[in-house]
C-alpha atoms as a PDB file:
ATOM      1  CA  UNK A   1     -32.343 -15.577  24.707  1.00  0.00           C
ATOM      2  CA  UNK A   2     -34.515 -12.609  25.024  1.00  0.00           C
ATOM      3  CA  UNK A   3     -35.277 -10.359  22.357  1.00  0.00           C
ATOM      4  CA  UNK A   4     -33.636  -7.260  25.304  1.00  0.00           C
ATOM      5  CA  UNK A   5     -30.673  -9.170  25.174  1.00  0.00           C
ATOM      6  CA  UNK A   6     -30.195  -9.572  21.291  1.00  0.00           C
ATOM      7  CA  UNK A   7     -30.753  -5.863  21.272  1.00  0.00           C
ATOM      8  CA  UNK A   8     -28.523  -4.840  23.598  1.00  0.00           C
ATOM      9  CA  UNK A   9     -25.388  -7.235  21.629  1.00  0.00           C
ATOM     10  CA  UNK A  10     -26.809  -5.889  18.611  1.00  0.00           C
ATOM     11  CA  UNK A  11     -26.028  -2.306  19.832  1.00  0.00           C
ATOM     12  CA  UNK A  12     -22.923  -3.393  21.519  1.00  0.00           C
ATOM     13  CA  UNK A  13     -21.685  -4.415  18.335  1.00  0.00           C
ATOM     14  CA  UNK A  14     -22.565  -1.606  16.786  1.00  0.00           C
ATOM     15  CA  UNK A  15     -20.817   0.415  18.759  1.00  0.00           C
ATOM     16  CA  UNK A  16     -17.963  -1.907  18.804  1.00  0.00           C
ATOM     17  CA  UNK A  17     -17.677  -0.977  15.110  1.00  0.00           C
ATOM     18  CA  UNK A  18     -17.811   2.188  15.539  1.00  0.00           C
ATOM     19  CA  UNK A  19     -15.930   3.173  17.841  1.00  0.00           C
ATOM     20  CA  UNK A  20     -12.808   0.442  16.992  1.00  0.00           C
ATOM     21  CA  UNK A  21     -12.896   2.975  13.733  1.00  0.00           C
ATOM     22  CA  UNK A  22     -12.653   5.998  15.420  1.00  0.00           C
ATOM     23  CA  UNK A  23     -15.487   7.679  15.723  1.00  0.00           C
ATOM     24  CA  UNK A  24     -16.230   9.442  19.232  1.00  0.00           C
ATOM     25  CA  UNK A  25     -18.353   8.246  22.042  1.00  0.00           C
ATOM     26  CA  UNK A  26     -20.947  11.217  21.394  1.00  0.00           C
ATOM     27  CA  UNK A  27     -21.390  10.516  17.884  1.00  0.00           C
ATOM     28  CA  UNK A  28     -21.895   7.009  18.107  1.00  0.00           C
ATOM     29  CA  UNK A  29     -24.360   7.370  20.918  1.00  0.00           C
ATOM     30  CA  UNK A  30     -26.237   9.612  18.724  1.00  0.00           C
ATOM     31  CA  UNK A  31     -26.022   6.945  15.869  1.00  0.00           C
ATOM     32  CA  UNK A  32     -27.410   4.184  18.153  1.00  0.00           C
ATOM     33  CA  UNK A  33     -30.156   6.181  19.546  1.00  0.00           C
ATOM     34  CA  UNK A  34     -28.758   5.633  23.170  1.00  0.00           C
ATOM     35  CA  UNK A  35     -27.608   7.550  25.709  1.00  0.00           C
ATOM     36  CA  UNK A  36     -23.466   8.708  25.503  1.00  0.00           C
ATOM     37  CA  UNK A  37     -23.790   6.944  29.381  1.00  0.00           C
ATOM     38  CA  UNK A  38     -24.289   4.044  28.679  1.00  0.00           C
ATOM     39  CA  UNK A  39     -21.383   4.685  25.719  1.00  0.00           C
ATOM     40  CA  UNK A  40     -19.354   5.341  28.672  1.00  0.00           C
ATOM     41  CA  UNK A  41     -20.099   2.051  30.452  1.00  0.00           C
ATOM     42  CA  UNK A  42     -19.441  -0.259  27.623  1.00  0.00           C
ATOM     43  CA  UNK A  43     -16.006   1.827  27.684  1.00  0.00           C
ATOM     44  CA  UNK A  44     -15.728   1.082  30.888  1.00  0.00           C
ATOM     45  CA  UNK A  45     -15.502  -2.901  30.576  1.00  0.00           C
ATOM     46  CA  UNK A  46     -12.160  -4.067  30.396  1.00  0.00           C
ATOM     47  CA  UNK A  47     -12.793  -6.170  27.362  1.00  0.00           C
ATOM     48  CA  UNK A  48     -14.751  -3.970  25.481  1.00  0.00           C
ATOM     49  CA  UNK A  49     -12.096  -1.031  25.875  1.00  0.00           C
ATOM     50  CA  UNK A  50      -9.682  -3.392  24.776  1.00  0.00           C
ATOM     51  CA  UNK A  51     -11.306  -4.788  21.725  1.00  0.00           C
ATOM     52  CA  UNK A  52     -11.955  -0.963  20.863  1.00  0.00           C
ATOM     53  CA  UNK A  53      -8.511  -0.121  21.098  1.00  0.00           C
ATOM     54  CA  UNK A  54      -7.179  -3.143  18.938  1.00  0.00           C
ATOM     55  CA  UNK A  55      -9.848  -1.769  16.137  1.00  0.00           C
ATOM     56  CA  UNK A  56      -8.361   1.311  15.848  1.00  0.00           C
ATOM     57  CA  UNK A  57      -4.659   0.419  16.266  1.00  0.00           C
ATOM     58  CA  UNK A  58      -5.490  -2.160  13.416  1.00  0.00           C
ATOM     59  CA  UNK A  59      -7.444   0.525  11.234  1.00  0.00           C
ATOM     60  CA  UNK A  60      -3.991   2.939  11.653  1.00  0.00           C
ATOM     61  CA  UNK A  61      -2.398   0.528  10.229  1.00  0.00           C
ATOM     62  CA  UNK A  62      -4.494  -0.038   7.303  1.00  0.00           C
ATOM     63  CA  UNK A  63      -4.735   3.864   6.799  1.00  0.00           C
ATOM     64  CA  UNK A  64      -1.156   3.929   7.119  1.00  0.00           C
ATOM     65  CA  UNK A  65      -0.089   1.312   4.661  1.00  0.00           C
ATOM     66  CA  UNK A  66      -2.881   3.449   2.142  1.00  0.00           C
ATOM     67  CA  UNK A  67      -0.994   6.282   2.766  1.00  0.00           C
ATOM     68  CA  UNK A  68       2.258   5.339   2.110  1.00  0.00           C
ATOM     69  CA  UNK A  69       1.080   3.318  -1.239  1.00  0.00           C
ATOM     70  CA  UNK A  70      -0.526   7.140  -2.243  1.00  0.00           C
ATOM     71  CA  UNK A  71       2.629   8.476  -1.131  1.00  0.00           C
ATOM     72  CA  UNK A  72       4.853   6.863  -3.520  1.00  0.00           C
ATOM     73  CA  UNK A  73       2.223   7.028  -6.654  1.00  0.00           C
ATOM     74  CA  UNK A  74       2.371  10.887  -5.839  1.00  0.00           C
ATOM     75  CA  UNK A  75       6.165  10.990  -5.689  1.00  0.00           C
ATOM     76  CA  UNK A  76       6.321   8.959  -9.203  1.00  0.00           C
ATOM     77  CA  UNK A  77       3.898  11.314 -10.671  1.00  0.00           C
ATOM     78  CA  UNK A  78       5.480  14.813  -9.511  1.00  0.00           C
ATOM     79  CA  UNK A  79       9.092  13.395 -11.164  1.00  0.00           C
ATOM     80  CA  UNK A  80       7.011  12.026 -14.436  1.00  0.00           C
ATOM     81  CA  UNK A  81       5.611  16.070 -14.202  1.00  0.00           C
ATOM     82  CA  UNK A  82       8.634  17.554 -13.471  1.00  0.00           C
ATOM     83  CA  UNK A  83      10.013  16.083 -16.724  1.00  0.00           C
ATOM     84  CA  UNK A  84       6.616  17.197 -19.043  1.00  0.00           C
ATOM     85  CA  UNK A  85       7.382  21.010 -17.840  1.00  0.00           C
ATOM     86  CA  UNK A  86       9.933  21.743 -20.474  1.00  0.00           C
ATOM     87  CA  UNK A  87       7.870  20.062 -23.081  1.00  0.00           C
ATOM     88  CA  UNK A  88       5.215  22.682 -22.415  1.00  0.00           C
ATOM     89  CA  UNK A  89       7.090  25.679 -23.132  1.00  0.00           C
END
């Protein structure tokens, strides 16, 4: 394997990563040091797109599940609030 071809996995990788958790094609081609072209072709690939998509429909989830777990600790501590209020007066 040449040392052109580990690089260019490498970056693909990279980008995999980075894109799969959300960021845009711009900003990762400015991360990578490449140009947002050839961020376009690896979009273009079937596969890649597809294992980019999965990323980020799998990183929504997590995010989501994180916000509903914040979501009830927040409701629990406005009602726990909500009874301290008269206390303060």
């Amino acid at each position: 394997m040449s040392t052109h071809s580990l690089s260019a996995t490498t970056t693909e990788s990279k980008a995999l990563d980075l894109l799969g958790s959300g960021a845009a094609p711009t900003q990762v081609a400015l991360a990578l040091g490449v140009d947002p072209s050839y961020i376009s072709q690896l979009l273009a690939q079937e596969e890649f797109a597809r294992q980019v998509t999965e990323r980020r429909y799998q990183a929504l989830l997590k995010n989501s599940s994180r916000d509903a777990a914040l979501d009830s600790l927040e409701d629990a501590l406005i009602a726990k609030m909500k009874n301290l209020i008269p206390l303060m007066y």
